[in-house]
C-alpha atoms as a PDB file:
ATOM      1  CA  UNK A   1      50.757 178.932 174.061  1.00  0.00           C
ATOM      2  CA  UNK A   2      50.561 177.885 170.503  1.00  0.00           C
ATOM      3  CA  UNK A   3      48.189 180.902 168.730  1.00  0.00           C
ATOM      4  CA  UNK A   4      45.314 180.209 166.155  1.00  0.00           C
ATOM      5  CA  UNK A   5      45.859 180.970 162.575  1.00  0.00           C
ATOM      6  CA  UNK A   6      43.216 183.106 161.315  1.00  0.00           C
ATOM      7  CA  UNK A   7      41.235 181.748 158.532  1.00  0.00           C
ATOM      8  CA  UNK A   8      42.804 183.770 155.372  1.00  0.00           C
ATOM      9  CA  UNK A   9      46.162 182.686 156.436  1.00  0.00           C
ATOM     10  CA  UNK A  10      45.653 178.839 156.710  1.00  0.00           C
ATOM     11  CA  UNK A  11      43.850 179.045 152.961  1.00  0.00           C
ATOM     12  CA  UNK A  12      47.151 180.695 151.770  1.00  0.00           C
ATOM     13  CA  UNK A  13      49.662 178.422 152.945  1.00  0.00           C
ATOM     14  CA  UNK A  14      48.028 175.281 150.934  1.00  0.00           C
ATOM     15  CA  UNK A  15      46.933 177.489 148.050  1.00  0.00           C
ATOM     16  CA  UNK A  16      51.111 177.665 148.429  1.00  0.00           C
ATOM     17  CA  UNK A  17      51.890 174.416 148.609  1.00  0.00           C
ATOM     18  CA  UNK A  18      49.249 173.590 146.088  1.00  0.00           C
ATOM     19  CA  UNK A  19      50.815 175.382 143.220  1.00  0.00           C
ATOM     20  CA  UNK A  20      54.630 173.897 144.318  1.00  0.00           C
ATOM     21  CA  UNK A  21      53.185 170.562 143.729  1.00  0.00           C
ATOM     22  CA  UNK A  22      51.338 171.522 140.456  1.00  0.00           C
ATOM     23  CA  UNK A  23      54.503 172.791 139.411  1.00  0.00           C
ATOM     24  CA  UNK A  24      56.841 169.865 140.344  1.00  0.00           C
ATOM     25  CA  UNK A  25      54.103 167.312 138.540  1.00  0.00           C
ATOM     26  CA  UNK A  26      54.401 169.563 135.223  1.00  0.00           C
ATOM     27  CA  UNK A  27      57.927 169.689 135.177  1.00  0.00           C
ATOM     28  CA  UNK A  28      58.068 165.622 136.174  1.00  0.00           C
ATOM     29  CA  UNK A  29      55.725 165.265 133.457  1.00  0.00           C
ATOM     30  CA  UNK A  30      58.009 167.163 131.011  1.00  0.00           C
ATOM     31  CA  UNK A  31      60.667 164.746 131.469  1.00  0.00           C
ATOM     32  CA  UNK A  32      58.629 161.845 131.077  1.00  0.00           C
ATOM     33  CA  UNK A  33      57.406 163.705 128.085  1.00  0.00           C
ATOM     34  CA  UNK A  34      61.134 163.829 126.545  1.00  0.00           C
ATOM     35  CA  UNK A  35      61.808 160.235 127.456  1.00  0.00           C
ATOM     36  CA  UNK A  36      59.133 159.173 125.443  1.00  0.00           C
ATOM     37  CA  UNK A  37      60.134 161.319 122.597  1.00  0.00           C
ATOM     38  CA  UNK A  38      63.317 159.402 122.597  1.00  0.00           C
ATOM     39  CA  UNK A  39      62.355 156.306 122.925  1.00  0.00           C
ATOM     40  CA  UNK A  40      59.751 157.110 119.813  1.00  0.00           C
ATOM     41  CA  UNK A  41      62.590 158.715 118.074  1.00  0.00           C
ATOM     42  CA  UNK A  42      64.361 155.786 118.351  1.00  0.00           C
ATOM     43  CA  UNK A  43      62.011 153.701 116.915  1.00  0.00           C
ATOM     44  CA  UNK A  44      60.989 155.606 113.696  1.00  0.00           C
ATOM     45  CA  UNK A  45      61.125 154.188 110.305  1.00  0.00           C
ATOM     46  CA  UNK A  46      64.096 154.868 108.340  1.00  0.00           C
ATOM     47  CA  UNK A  47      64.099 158.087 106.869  1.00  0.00           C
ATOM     48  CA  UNK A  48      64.088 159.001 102.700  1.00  0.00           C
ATOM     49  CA  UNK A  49      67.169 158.800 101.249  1.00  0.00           C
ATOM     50  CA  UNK A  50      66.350 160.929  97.661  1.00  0.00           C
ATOM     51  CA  UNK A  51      70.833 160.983  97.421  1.00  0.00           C
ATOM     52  CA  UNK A  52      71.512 157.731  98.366  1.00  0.00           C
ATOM     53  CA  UNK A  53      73.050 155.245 100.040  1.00  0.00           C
ATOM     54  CA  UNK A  54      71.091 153.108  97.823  1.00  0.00           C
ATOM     55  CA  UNK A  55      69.286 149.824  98.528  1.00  0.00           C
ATOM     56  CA  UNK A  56      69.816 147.061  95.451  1.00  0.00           C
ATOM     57  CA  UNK A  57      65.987 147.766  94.227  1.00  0.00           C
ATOM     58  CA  UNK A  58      66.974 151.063  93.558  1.00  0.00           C
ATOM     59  CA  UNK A  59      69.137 151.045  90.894  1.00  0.00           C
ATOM     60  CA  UNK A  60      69.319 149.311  87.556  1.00  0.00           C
ATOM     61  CA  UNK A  61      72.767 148.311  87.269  1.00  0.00           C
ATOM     62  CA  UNK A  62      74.888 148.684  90.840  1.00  0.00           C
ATOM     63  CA  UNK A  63      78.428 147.435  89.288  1.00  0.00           C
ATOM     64  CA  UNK A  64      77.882 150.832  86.836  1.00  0.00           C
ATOM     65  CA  UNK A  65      80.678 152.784  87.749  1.00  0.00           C
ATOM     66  CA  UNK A  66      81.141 150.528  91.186  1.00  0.00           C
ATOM     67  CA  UNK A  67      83.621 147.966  92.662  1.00  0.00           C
ATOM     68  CA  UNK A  68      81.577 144.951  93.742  1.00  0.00           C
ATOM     69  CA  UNK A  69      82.429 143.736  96.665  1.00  0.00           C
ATOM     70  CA  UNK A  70      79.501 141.237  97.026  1.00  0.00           C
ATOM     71  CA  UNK A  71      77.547 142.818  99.715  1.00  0.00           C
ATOM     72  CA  UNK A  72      78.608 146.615  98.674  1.00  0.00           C
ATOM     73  CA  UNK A  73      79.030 148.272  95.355  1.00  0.00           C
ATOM     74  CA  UNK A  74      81.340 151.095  96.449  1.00  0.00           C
ATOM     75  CA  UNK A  75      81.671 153.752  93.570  1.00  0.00           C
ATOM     76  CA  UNK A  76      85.409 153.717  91.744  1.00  0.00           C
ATOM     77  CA  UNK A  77      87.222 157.377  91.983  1.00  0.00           C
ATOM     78  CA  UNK A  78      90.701 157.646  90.094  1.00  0.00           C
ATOM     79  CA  UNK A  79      93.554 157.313  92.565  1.00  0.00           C
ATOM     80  CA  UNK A  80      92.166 155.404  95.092  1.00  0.00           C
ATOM     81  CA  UNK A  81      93.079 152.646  97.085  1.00  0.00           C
ATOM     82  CA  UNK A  82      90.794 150.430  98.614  1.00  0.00           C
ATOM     83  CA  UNK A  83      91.054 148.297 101.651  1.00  0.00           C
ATOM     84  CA  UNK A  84      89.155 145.636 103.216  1.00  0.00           C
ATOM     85  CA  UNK A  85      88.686 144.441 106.702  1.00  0.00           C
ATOM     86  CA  UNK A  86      88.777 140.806 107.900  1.00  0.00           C
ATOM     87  CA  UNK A  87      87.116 139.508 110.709  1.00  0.00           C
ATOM     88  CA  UNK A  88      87.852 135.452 111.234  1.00  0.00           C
ATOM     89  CA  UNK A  89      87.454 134.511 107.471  1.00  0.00           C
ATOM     90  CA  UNK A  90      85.053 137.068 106.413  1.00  0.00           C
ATOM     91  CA  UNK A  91      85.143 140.418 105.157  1.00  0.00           C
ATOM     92  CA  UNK A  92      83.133 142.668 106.883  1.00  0.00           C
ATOM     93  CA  UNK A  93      84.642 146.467 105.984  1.00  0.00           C
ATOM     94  CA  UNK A  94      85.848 148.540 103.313  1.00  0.00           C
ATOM     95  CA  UNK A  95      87.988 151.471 103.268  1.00  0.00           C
ATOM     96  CA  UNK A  96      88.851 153.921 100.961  1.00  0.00           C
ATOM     97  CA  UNK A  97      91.852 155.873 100.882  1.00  0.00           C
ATOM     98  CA  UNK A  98      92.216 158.517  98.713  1.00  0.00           C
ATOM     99  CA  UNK A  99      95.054 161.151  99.245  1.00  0.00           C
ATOM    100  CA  UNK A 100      95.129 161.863 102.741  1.00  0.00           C
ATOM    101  CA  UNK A 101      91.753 160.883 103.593  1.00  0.00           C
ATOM    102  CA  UNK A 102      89.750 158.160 104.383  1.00  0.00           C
ATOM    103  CA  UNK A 103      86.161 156.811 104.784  1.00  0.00           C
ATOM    104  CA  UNK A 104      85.858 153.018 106.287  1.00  0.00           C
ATOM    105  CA  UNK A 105      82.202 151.476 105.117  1.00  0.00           C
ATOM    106  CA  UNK A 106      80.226 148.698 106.849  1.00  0.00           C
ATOM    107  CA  UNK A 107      77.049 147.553 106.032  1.00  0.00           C
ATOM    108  CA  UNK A 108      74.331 145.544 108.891  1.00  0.00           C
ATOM    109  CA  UNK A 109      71.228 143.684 108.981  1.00  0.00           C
ATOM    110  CA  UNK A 110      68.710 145.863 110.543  1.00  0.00           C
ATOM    111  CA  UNK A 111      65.048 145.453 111.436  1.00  0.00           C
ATOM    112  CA  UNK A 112      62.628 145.833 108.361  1.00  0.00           C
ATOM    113  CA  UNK A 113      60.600 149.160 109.696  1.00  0.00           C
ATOM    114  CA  UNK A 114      62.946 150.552 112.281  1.00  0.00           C
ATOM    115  CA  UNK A 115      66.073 153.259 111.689  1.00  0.00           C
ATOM    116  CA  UNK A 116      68.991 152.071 114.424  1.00  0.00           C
ATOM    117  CA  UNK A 117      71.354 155.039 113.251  1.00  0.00           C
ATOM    118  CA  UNK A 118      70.355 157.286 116.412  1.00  0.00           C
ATOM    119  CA  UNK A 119      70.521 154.128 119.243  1.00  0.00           C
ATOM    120  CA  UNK A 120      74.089 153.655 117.306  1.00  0.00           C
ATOM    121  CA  UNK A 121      75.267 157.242 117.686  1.00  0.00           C
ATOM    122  CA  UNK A 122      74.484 156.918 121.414  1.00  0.00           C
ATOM    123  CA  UNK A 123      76.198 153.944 121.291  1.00  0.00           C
ATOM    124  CA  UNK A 124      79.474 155.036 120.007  1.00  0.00           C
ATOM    125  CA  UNK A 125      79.362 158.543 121.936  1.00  0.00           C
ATOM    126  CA  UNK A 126      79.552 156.459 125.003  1.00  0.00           C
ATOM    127  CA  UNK A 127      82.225 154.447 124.241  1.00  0.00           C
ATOM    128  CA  UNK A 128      84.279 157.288 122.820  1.00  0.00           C
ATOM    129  CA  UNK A 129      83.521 159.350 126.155  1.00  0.00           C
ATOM    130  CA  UNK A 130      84.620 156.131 128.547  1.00  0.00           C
ATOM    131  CA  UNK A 131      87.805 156.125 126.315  1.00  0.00           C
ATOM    132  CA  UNK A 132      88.670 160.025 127.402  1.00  0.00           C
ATOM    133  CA  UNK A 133      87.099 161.149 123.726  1.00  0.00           C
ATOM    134  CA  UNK A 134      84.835 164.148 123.138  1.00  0.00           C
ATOM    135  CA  UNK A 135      82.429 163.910 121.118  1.00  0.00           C
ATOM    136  CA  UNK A 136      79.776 166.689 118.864  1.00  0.00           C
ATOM    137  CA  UNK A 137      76.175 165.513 117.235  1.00  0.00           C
ATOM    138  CA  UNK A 138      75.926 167.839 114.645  1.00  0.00           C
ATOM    139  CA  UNK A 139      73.783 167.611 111.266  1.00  0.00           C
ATOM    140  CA  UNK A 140      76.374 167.661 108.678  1.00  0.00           C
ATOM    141  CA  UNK A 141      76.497 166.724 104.670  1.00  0.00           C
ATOM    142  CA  UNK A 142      75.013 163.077 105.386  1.00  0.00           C
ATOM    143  CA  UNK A 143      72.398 163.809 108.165  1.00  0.00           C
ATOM    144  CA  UNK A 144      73.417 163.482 111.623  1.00  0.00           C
ATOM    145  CA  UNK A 145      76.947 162.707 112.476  1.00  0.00           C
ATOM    146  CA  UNK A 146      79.431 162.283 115.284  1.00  0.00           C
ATOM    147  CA  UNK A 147      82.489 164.161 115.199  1.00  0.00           C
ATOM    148  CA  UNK A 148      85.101 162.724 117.877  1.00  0.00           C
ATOM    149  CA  UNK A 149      87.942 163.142 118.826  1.00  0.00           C
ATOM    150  CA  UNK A 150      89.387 160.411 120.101  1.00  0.00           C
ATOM    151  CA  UNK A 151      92.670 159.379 122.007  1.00  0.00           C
ATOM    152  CA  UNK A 152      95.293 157.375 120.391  1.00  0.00           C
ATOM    153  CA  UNK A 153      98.902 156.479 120.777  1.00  0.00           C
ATOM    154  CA  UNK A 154     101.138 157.860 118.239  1.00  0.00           C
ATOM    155  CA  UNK A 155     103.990 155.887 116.766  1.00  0.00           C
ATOM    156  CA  UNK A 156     106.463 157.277 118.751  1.00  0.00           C
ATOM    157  CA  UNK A 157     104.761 156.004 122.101  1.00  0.00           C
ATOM    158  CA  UNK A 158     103.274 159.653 122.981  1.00  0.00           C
ATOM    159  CA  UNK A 159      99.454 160.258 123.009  1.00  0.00           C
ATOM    160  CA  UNK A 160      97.468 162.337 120.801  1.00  0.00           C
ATOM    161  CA  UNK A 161      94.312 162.588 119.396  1.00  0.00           C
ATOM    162  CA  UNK A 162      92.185 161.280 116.074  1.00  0.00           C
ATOM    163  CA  UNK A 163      89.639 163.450 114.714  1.00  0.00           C
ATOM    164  CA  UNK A 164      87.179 161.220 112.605  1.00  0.00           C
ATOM    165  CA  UNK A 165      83.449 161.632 111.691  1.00  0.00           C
ATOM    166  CA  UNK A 166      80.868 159.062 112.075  1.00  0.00           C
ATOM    167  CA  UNK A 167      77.880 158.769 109.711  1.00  0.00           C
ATOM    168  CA  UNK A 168      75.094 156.902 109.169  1.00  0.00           C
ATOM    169  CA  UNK A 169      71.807 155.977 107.387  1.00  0.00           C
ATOM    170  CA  UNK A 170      69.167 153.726 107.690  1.00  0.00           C
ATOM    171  CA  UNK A 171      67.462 151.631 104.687  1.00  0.00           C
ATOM    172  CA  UNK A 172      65.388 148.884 104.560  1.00  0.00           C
ATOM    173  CA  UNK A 173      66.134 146.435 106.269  1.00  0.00           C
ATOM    174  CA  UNK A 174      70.050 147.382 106.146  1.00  0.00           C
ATOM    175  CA  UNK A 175      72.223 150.272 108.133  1.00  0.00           C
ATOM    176  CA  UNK A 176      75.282 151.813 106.440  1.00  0.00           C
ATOM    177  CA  UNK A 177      77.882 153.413 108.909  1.00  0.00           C
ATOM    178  CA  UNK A 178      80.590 155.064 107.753  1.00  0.00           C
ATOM    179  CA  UNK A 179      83.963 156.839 109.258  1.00  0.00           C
ATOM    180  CA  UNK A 180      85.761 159.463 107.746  1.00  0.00           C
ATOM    181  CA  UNK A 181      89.339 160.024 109.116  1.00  0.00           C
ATOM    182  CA  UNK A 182      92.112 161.952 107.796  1.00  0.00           C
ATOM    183  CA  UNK A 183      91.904 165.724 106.544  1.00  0.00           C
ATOM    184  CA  UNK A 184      88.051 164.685 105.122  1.00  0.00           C
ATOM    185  CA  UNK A 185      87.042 164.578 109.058  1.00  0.00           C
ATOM    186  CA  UNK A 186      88.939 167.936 109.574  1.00  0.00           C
ATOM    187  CA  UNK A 187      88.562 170.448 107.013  1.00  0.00           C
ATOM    188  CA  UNK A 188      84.984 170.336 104.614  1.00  0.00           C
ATOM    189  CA  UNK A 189      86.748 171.399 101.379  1.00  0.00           C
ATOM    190  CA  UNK A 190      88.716 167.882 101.627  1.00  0.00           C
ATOM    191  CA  UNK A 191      85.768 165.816 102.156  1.00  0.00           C
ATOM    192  CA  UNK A 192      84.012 166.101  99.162  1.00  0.00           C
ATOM    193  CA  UNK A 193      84.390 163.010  97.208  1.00  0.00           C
ATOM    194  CA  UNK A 194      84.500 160.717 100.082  1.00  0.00           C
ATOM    195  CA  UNK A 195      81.395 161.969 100.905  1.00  0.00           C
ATOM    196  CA  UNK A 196      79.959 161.195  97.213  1.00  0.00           C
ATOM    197  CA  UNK A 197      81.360 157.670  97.386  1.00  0.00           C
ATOM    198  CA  UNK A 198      79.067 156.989 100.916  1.00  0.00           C
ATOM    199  CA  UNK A 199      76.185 158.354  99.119  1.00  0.00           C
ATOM    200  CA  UNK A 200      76.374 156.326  95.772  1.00  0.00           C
ATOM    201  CA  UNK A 201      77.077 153.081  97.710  1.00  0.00           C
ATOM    202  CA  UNK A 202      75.154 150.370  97.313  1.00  0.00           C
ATOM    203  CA  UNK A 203      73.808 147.798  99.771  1.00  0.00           C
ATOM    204  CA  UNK A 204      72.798 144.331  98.601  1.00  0.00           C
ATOM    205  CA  UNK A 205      71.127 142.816 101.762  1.00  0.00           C
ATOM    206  CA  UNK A 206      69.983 139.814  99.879  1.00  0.00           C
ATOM    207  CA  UNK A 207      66.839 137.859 101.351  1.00  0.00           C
ATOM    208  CA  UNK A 208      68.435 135.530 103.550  1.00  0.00           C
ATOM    209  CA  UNK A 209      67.503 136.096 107.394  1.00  0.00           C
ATOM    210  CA  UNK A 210      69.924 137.862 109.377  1.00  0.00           C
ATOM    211  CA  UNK A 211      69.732 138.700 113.052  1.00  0.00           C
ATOM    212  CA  UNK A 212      69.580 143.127 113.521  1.00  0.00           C
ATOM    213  CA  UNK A 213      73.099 144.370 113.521  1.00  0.00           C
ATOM    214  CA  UNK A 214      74.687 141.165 112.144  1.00  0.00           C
ATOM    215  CA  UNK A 215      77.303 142.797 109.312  1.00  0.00           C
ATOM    216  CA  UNK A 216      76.681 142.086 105.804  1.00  0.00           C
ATOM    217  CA  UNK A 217      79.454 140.078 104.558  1.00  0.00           C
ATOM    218  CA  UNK A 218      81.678 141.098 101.507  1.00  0.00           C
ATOM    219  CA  UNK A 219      83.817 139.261  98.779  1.00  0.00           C
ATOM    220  CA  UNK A 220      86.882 140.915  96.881  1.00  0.00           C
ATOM    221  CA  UNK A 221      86.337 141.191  93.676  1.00  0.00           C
ATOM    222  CA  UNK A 222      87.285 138.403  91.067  1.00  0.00           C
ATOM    223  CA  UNK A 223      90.026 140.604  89.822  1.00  0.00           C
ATOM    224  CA  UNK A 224      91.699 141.982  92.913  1.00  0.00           C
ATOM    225  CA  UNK A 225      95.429 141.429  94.197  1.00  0.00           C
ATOM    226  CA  UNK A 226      95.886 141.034  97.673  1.00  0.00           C
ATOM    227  CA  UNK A 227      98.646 142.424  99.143  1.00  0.00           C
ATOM    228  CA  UNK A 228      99.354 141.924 102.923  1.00  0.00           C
ATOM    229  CA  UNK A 229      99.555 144.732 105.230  1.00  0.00           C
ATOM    230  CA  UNK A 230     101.092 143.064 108.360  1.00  0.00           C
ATOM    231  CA  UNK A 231      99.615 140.744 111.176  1.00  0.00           C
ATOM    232  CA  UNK A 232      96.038 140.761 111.585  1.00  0.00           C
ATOM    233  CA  UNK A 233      95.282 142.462 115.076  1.00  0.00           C
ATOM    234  CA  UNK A 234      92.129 141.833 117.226  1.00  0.00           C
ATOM    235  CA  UNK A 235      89.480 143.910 116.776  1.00  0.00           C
ATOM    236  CA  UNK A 236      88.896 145.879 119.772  1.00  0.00           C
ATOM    237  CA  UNK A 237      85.936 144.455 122.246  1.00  0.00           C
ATOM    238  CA  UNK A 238      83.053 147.209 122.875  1.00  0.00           C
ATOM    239  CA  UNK A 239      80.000 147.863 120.164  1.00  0.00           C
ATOM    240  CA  UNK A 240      80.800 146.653 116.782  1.00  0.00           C
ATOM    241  CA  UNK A 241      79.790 149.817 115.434  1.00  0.00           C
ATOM    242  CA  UNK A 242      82.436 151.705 117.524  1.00  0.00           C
ATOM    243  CA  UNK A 243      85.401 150.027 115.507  1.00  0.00           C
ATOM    244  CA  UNK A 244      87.275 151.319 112.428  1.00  0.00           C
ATOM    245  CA  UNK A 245      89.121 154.521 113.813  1.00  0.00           C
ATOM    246  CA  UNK A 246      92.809 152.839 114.942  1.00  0.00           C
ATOM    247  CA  UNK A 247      92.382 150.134 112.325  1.00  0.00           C
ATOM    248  CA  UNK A 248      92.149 152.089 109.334  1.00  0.00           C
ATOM    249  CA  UNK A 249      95.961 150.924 108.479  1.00  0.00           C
ATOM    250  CA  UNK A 250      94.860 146.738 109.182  1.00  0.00           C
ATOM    251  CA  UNK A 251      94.199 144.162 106.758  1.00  0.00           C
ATOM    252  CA  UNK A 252      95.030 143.745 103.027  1.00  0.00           C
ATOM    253  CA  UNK A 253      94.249 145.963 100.523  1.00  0.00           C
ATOM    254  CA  UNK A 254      92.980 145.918  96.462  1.00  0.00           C
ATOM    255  CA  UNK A 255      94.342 149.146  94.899  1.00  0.00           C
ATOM    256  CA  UNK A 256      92.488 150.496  91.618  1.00  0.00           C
ATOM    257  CA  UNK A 257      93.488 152.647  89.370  1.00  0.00           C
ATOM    258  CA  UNK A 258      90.752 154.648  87.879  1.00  0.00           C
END
């Protein structure tokens, strides 16, 4: 014989079940909460920059003090070398070396009111992950930043690991991603200047349309020597923002003496 339940009880087991369901829609809710947040975060305007990278309007004379390479004015430091990065028959990177360290610059098209640095963190987190890499977001020097370390093969056919640092920062209508490899990526003290030459680059977007994420294109500079630094490899498929850690050693290179 199945028994009644008694009034008080059968109130208390849905009062139960009531406040389990509350619950579960709160904490659903929170998580639809955060997704939002992301997706907004995503989408925010670019953020100040009161120390630079700078956008052409910005500054009065860009080739003060700077290299011009067309679509970046990358500021001159004495001792360095500078490198540059071909894709088909344009130039799309710069790199410069100085000592024992290295920060690789590339400048894109991006949309006129919307920062892409955070969508292209995630970006190159993922790839580095699928690769065997780890990978930190931490809030360094330059804003946010991925440290990674990421697997390699060493010249003697064993494999080891690159530590590099990726930074970025939105402007108008223009992203500037940089890498910083070497002992600037491992130890603060040596990152220093590299870190002054991101900050007092500047971008020249120009007016002419450009599709979001298309790479600015650079020139060498009327005065440069080219001097080959072996065959031109492939660049590596995957986000075009995830490049520039193995091929930091490619392409000719323009040395100046400061």
């Amino acid at each position: 014989m199945f028994g009644r339940r008694k009034k008080n009880e059968a109130r208390q087991e849905p009062a139960q079940d009531t406040a389990l369901a509350e619950e579960t829609t709160v904490r659903d809710g929170d998580a639809d909460g955060e997704h939002e947040a992301d997706e907004q975060r995503i989408g925010l305007p670019p953020a100040p920059r009161p120390d630079g990278p700078w956008d052409a309007s910005e500054v009065k004379d860009p080739a003060e003090g700077r290299v011009d390479l067309g679509g970046l004015f990358v500021p001159g430091v004495e001792g360095m070398e500078l490198r540059v990065e071909v894709a088909g028959d344009a130039i799309v990177a710069a790199t410069v070396v100085l000592q024992d360290s290295a920060v690789q610059l590339q400048a894109f098209a991006a949309p006129k009111n919307e920062g892409i640095w955070r969508e292209v963190r995630e970006e190159i987190a993922a790839g580095i992950t699928q690769q065997g890499g780890v990978i930190d977001e931490v809030e360094g020097p330059l804003g946010w930043e991925l440290r990674a370390q990421v697997p390699v093969q060493l010249p003697d056919g064993t494999n080891g690991v690159q530590v590099v640092r990726f930074v970025g920062v939105d402007g108008p209508r223009w992203f500037l991603r940089g890498v910083i490899s070497g002992q600037g990526a491992v130890q603060p003290q040596a990152a220093g200047v590299l870190e002054h030459i991101f900050r007092d680059t500047v971008i020249i977007r120009g007016e002419a349309p450009m599709a979001p994420r298309d790479p600015i294109v650079l020139k060498l500079p009327d005065d440069a020597q080219m001097v080959p630094d072996g065959v031109q490899q492939e660049p590596a498929e995957g986000s075009r923002f995830g490049g520039g850690v193995e091929r930091l050693e490619r392409g000719p290179e323009i040395t100046e003496i400061r």
